[in-house]
PDB file of N, CA and C in Angstrom:
ATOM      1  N   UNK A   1      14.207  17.886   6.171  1.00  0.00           N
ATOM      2  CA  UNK A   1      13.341  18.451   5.139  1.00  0.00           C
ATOM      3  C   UNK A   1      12.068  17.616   5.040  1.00  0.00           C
ATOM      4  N   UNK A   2      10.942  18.487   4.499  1.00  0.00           N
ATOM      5  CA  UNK A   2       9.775  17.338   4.969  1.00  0.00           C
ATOM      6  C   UNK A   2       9.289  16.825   3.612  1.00  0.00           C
ATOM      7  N   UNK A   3       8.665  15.466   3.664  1.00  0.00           N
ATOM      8  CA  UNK A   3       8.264  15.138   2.408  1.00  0.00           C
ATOM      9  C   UNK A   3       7.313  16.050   1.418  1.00  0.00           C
ATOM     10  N   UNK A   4       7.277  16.035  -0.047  1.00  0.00           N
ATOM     11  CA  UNK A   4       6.050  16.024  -0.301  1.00  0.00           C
ATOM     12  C   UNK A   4       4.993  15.057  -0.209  1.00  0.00           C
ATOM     13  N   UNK A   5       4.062  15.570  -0.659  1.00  0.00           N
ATOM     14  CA  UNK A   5       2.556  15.189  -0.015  1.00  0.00           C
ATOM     15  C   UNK A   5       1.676  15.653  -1.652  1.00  0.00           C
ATOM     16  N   UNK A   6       1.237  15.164  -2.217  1.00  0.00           N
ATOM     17  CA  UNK A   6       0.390  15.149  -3.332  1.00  0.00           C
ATOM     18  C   UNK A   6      -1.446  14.656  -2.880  1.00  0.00           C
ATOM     19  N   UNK A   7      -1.945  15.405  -3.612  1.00  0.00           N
ATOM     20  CA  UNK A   7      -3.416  15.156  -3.175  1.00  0.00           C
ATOM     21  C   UNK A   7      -3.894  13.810  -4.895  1.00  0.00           C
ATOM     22  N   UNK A   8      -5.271  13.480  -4.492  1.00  0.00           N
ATOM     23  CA  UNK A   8      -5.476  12.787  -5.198  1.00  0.00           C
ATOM     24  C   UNK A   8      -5.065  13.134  -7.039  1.00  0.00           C
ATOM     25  N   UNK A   9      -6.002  14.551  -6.748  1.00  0.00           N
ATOM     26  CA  UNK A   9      -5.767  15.047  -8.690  1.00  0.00           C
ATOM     27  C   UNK A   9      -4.375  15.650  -8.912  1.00  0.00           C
ATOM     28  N   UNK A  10      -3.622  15.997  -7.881  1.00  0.00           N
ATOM     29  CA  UNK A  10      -2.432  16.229  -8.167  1.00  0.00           C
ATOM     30  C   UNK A  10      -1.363  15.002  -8.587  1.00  0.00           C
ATOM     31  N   UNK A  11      -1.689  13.832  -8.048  1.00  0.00           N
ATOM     32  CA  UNK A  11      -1.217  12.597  -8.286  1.00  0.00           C
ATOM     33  C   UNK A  11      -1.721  11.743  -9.575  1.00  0.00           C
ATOM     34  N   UNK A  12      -2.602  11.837  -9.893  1.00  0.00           N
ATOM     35  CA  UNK A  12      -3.095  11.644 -10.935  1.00  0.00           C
ATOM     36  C   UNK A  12      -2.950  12.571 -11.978  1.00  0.00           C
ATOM     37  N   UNK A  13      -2.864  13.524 -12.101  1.00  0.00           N
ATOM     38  CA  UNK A  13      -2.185  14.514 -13.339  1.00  0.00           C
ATOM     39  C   UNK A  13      -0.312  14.233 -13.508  1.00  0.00           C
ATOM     40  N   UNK A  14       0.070  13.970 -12.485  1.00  0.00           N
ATOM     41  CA  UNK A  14       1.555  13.509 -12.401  1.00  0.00           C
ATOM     42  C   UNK A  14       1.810  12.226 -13.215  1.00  0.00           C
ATOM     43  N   UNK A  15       1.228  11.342 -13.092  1.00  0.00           N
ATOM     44  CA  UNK A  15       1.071  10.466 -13.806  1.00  0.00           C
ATOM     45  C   UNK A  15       0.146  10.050 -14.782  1.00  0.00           C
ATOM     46  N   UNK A  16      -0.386  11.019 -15.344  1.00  0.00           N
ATOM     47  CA  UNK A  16      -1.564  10.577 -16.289  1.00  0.00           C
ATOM     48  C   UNK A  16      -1.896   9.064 -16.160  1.00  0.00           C
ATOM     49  N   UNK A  17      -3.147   9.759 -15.169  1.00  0.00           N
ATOM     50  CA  UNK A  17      -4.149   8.533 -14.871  1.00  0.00           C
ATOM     51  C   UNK A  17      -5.333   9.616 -14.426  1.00  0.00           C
ATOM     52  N   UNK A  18      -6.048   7.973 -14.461  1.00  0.00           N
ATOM     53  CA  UNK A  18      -7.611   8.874 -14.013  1.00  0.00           C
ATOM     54  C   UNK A  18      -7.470   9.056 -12.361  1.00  0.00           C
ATOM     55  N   UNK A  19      -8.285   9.814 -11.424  1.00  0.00           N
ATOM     56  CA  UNK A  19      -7.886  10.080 -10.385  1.00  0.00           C
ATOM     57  C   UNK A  19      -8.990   8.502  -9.475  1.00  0.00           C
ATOM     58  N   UNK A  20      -9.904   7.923 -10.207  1.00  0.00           N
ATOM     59  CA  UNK A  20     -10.238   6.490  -9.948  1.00  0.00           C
ATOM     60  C   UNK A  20      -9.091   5.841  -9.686  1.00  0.00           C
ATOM     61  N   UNK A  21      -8.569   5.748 -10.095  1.00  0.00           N
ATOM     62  CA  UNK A  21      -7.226   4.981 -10.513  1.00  0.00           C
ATOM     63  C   UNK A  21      -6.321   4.807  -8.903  1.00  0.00           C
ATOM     64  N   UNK A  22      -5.833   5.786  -8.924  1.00  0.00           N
ATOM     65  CA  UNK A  22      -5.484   6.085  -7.294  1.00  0.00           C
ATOM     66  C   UNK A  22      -6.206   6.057  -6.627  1.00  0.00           C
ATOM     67  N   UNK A  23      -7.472   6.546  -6.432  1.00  0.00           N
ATOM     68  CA  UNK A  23      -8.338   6.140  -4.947  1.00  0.00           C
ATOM     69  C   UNK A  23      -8.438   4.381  -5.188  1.00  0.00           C
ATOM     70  N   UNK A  24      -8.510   3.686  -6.111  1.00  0.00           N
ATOM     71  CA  UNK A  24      -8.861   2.464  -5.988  1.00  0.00           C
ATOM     72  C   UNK A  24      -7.557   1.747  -5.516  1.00  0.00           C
ATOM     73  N   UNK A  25      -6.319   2.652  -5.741  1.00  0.00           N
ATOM     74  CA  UNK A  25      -5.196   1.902  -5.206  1.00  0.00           C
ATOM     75  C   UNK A  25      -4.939   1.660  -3.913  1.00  0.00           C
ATOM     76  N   UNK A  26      -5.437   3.542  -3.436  1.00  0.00           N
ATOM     77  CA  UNK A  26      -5.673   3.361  -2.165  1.00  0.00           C
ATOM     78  C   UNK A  26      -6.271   2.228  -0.809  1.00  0.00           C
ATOM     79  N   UNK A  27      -7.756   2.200  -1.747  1.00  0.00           N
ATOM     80  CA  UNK A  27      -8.450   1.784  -1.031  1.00  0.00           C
ATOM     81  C   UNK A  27      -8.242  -0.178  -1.226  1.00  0.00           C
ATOM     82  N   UNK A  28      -7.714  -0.688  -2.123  1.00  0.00           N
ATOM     83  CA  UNK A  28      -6.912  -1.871  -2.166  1.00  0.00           C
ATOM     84  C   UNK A  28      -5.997  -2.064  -1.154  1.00  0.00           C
ATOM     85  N   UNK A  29      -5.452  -0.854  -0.585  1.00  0.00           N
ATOM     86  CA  UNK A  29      -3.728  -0.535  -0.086  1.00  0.00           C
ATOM     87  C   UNK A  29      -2.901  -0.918  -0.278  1.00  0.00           C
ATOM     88  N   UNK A  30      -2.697  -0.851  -1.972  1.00  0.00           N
ATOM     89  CA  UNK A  30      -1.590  -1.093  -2.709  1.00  0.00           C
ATOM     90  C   UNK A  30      -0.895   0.626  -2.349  1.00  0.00           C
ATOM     91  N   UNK A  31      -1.339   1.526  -1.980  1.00  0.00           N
ATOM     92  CA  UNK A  31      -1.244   3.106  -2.499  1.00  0.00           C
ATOM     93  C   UNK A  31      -1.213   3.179  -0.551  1.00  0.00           C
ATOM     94  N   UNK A  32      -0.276   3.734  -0.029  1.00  0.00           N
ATOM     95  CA  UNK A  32      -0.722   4.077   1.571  1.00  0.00           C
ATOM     96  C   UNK A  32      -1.501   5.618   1.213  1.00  0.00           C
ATOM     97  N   UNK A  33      -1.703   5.928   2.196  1.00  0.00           N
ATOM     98  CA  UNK A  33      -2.037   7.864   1.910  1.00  0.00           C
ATOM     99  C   UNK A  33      -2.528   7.885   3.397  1.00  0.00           C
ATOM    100  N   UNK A  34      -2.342   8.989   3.769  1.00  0.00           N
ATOM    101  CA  UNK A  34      -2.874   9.885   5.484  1.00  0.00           C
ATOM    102  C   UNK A  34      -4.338  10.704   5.055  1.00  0.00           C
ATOM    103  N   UNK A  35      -5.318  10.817   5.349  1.00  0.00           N
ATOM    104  CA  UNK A  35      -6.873  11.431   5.205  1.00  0.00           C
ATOM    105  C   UNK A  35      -6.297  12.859   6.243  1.00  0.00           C
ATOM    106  N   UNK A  36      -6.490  14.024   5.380  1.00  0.00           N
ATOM    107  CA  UNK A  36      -6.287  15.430   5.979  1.00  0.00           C
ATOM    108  C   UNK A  36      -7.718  15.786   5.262  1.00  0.00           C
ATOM    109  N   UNK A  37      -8.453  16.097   6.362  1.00  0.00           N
ATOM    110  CA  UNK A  37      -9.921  16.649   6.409  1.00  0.00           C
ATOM    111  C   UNK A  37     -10.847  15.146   5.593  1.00  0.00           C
ATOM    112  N   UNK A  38     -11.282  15.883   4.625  1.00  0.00           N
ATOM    113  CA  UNK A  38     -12.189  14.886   4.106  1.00  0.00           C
ATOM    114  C   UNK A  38     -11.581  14.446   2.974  1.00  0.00           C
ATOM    115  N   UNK A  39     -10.310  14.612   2.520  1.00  0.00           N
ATOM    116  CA  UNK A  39      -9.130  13.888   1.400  1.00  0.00           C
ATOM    117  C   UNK A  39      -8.036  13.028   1.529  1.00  0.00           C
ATOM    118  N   UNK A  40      -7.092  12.654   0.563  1.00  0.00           N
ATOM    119  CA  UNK A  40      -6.713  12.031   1.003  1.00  0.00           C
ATOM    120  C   UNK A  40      -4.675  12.557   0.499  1.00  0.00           C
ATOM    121  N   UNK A  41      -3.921  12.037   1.200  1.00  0.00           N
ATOM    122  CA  UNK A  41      -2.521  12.678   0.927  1.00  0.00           C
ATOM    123  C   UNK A  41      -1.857  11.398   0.722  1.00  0.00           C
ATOM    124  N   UNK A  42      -0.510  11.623  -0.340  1.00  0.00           N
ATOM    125  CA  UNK A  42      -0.192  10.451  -0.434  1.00  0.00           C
ATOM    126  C   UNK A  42       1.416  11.049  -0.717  1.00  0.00           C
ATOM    127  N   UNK A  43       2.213  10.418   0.156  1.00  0.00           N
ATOM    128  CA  UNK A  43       3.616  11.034   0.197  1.00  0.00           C
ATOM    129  C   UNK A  43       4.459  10.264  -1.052  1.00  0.00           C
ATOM    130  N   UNK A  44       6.000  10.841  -1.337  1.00  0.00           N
ATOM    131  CA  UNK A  44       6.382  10.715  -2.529  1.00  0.00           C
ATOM    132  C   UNK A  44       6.927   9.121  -2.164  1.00  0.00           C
ATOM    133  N   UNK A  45       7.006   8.611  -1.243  1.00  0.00           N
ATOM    134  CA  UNK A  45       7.869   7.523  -0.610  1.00  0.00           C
ATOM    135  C   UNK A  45       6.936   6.476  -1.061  1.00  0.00           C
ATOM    136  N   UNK A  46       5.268   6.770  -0.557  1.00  0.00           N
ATOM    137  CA  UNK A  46       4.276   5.813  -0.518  1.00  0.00           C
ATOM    138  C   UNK A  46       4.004   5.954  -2.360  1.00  0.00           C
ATOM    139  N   UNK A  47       4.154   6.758  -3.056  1.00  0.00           N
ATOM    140  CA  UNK A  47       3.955   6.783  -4.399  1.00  0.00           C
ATOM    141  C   UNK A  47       4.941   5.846  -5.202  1.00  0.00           C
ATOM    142  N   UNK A  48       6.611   6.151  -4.620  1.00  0.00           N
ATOM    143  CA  UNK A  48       7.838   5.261  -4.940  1.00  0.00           C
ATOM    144  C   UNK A  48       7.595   3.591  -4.787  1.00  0.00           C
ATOM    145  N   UNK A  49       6.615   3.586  -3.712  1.00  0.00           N
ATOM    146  CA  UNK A  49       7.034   2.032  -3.386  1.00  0.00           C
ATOM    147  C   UNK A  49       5.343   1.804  -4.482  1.00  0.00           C
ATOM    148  N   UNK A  50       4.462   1.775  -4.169  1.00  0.00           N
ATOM    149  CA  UNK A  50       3.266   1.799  -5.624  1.00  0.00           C
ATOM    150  C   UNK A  50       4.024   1.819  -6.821  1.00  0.00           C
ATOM    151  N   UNK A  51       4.627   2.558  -7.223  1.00  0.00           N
ATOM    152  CA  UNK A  51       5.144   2.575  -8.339  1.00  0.00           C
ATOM    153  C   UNK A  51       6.105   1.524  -8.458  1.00  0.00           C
ATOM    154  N   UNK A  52       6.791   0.927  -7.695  1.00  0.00           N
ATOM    155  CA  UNK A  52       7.427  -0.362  -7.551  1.00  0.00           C
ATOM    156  C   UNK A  52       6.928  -1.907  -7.779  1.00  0.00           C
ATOM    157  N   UNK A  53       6.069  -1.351  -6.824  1.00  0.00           N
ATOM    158  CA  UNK A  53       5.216  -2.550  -7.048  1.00  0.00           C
ATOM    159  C   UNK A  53       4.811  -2.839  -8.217  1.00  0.00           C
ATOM    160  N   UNK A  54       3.784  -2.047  -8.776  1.00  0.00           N
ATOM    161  CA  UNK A  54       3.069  -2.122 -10.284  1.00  0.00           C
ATOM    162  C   UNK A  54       4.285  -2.546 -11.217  1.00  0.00           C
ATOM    163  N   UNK A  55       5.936  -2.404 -10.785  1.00  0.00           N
ATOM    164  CA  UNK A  55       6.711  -2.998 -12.141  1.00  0.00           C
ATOM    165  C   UNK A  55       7.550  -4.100 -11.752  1.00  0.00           C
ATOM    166  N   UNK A  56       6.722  -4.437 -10.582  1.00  0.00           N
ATOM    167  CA  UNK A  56       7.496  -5.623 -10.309  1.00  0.00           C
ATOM    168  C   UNK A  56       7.300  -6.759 -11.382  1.00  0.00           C
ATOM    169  N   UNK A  57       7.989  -7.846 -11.561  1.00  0.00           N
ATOM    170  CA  UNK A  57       7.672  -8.895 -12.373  1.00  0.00           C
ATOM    171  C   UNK A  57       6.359  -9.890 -11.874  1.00  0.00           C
ATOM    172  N   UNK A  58       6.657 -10.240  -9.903  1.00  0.00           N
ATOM    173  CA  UNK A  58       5.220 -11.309  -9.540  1.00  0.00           C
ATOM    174  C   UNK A  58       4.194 -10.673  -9.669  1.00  0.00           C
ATOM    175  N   UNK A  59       4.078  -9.299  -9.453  1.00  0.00           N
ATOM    176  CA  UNK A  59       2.416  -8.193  -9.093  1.00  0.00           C
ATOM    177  C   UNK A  59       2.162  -8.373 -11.215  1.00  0.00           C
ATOM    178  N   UNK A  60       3.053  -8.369 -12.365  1.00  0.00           N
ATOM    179  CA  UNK A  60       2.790  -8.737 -13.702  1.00  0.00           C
ATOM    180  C   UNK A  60       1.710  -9.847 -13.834  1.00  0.00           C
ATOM    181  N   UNK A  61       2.652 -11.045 -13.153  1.00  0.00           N
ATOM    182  CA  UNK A  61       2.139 -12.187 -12.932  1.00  0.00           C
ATOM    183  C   UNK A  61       0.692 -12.935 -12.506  1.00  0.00           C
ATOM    184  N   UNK A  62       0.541 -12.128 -11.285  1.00  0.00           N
ATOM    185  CA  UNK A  62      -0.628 -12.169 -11.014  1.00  0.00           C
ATOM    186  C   UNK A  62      -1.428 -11.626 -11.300  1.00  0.00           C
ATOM    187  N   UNK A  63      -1.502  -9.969 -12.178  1.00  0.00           N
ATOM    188  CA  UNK A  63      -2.580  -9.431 -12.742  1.00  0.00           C
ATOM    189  C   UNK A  63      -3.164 -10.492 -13.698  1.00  0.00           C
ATOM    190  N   UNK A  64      -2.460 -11.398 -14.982  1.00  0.00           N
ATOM    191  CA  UNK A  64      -2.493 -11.955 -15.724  1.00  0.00           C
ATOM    192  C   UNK A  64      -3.658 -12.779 -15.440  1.00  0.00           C
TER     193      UNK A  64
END
């Protein structure tokens, strides 16, 4: 079965955030994502492990 695949504002309405928010994760590469045409895709796996990260306790740590 194949993953989903969320686009930027679809990912960002999922999580109420601004859609800044995710491209800046991206482009950090805290966020992986694949570029289909001139956007960007970001699978539910690469969203799982982002979302991991951000609750980890050291990534707390070091925002601080």
């Amino acid at each position: 079965m194949l993953e989903r695949h969320y686009t930027t504002r679809e990912l960002a309405e999922l999580l109420h955030v601004n859609p800044e928010t995710v491209r800046r994760a991206a482009r950090r590469g805290d966020l992986r994502s694949i570029r289909v045409g001139l956007e960007r895709r970001y699978s539910e796996s690469a969203v799982d492990a982002w979302l991991e990260l951000l609750a980890s306790p050291s990534k707390k740590r070091s925002a601080a």
